[in-house]
Protein backbone atom coordinates (compact mmCIF):
# COMPACT_ATOMS: atom_id res chain seq x y z
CA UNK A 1 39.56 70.69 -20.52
CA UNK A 2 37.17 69.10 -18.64
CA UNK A 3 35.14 67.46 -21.35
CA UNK A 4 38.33 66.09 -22.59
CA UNK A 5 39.12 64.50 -19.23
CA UNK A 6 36.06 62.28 -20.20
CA UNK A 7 37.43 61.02 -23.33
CA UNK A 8 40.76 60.41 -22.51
CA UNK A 9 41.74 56.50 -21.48
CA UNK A 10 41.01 54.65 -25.12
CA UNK A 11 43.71 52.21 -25.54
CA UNK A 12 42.68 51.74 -29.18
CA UNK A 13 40.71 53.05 -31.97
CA UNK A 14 37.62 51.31 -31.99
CA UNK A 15 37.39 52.16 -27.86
CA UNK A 16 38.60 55.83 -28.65
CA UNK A 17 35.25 55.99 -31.53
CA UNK A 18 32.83 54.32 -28.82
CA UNK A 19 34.02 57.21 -26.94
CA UNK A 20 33.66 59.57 -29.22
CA UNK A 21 30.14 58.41 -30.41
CA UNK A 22 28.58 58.38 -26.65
CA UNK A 23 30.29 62.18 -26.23
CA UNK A 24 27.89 63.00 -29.11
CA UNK A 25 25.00 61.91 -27.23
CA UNK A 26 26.47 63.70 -24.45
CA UNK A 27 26.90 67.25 -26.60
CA UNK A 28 23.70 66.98 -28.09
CA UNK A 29 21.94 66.93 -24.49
CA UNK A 30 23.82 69.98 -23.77
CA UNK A 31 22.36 71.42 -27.21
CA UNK A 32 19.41 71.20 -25.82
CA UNK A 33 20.03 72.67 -22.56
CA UNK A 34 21.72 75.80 -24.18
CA UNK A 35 18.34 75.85 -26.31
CA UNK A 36 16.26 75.61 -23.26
CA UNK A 37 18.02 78.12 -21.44
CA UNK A 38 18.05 80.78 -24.03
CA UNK A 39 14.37 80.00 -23.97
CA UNK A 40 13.97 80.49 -20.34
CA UNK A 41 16.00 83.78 -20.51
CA UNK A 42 13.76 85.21 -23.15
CA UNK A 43 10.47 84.46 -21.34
CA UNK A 44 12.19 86.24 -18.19
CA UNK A 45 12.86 89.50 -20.62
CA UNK A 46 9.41 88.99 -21.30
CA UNK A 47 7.44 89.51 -18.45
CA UNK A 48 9.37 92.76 -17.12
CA UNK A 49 11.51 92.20 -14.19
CA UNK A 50 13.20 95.54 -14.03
CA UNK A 51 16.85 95.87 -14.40
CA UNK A 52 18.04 92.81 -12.56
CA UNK A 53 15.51 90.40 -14.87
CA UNK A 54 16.92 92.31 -17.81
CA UNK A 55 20.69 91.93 -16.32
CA UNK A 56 19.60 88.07 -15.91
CA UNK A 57 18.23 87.22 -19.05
CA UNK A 58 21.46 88.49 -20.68
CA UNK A 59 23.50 86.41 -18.79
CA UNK A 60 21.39 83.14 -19.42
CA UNK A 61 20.87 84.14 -23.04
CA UNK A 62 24.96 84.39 -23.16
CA UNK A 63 25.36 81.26 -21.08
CA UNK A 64 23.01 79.35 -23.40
CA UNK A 65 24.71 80.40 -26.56
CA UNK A 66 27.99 79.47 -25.52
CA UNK A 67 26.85 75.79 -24.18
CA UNK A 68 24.98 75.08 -27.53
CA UNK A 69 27.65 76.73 -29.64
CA UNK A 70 30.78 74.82 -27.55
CA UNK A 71 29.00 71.36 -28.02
CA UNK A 72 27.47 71.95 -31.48
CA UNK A 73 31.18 73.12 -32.69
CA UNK A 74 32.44 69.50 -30.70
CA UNK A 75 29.82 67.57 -32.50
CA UNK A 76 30.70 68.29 -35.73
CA UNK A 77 34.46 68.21 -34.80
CA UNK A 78 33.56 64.48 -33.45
CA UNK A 79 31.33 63.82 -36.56
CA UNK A 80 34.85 64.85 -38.79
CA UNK A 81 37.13 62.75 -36.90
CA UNK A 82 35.22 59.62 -36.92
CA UNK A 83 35.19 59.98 -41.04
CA UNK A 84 38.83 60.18 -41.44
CA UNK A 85 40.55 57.23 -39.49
CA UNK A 86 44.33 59.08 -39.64
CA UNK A 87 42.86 62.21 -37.99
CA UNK A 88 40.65 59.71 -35.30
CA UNK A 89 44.51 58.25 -35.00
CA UNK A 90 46.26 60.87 -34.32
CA UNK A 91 43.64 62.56 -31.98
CA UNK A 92 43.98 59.22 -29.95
CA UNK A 93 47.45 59.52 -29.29
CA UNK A 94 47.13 63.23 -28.71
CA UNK A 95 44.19 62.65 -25.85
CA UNK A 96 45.99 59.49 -24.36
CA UNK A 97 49.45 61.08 -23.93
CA UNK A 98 50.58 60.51 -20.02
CA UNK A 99 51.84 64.65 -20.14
CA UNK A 100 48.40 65.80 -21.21
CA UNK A 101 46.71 63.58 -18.54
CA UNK A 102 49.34 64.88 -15.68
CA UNK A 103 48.33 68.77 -17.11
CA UNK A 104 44.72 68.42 -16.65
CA UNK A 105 44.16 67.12 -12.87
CA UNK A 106 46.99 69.25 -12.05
CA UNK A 107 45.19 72.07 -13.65
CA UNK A 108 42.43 71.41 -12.12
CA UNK A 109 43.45 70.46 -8.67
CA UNK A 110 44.85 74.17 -8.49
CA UNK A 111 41.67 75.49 -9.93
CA UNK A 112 39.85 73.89 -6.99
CA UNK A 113 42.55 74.55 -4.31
CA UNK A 114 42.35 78.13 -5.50
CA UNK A 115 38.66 78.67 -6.00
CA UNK A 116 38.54 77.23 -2.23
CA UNK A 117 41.14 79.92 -0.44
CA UNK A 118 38.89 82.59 -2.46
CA UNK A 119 35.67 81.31 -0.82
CA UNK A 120 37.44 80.85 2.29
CA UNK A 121 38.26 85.00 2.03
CA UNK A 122 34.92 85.67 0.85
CA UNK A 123 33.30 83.95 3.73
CA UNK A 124 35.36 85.83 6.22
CA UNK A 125 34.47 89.46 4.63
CA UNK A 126 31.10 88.87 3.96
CA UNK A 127 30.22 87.26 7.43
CA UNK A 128 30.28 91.29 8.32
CA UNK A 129 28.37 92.79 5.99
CA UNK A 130 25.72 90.11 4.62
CA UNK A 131 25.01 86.48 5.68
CA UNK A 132 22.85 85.13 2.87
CA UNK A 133 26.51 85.35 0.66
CA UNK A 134 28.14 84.24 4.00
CA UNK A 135 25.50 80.99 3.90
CA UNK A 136 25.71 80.47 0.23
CA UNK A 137 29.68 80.61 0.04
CA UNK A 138 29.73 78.01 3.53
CA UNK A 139 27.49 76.14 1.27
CA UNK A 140 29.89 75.73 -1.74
CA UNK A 141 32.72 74.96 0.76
CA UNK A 142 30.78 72.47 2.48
CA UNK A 143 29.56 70.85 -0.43
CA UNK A 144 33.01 71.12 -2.35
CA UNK A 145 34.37 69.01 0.60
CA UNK A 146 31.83 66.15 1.02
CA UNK A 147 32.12 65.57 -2.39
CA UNK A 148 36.39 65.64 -2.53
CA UNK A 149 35.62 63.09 0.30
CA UNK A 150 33.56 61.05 -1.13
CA UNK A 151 35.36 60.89 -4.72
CA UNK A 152 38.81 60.36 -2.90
CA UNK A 153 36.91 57.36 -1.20
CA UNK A 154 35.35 56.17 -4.79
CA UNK A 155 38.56 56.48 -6.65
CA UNK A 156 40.29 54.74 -3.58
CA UNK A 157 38.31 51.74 -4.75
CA UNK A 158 38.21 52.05 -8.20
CA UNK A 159 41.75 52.32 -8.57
């Protein structure tokens, strides 16, 4: 949903395949960074961290896969639609449609309103029993607000 979000906006064809063609250059980047992090993960299972370095490698070997797989899979979706100009069409008017737009920030304005009361009851528990999640969950909060902040003051502008 999110990588949509960046697409979205092409009032015509030719704007909707510039689009398209600089989210290529965008997937392949994260190609690389699912590569990389596989890599990383099997150097950790390499040098014998115990059951938390094997627990982590797993999850960054997982994490990895899925990045490179999501954004090789969108690539050669991309790569399809800009061959066939009806499909391009049609995915267009599919991306730009006011309904779809109004789903995703409202979508993710409850994801973030949400994730934020969860954090909020996180931080209260684990203030009792141990303050480096206490610090690190403050610090997501705190960091989550500056930057609603500061985007509600750059799209102020913008818009």
């Amino acid at each position: 949903m999110l990588i949509q979000t960046l697409s979205q906006g092409a009032k015509t064809d030719e704007e909707y395949k510039n689009k398209l063609i600089s989210g290529i250059k965008r997937d392949r980047v994260l190609c690389i960074f699912g590569v990389v992090t596989i890599i990383v993960a099997l150097l950790w299972m390499m040098t014998d961290n115990g059951v938390q370095g094997s627990f982590l490698s797993g999850v960054f070997t997982g994490t990895g896969a899925v990045i490179f797989f999501f954004a090789l899979k969108h690539i050669l979706k991309t790569k399809k639609m800009l061959k066939n100009e009806k499909l391009l069409h049609a995915e267009r008017l599919k991306e730009s449609d006011e309904r779809n737009h109004m789903i995703a920030e409202k979508a993710m304005y409850w994801a973030g309103v949400i994730i934020m009361g969860v954090c909020y009851v996180v931080m209260l528990v684990s203030g009792f029993f141990n303050m480096a999640v206490f610090w690190s969950v403050w610090g997501m909060v705190m960091t989550y607000c500056i930057l609603a902040a500061v985007l509600k003051k750059y799209f102020e502008k913008k818009l």
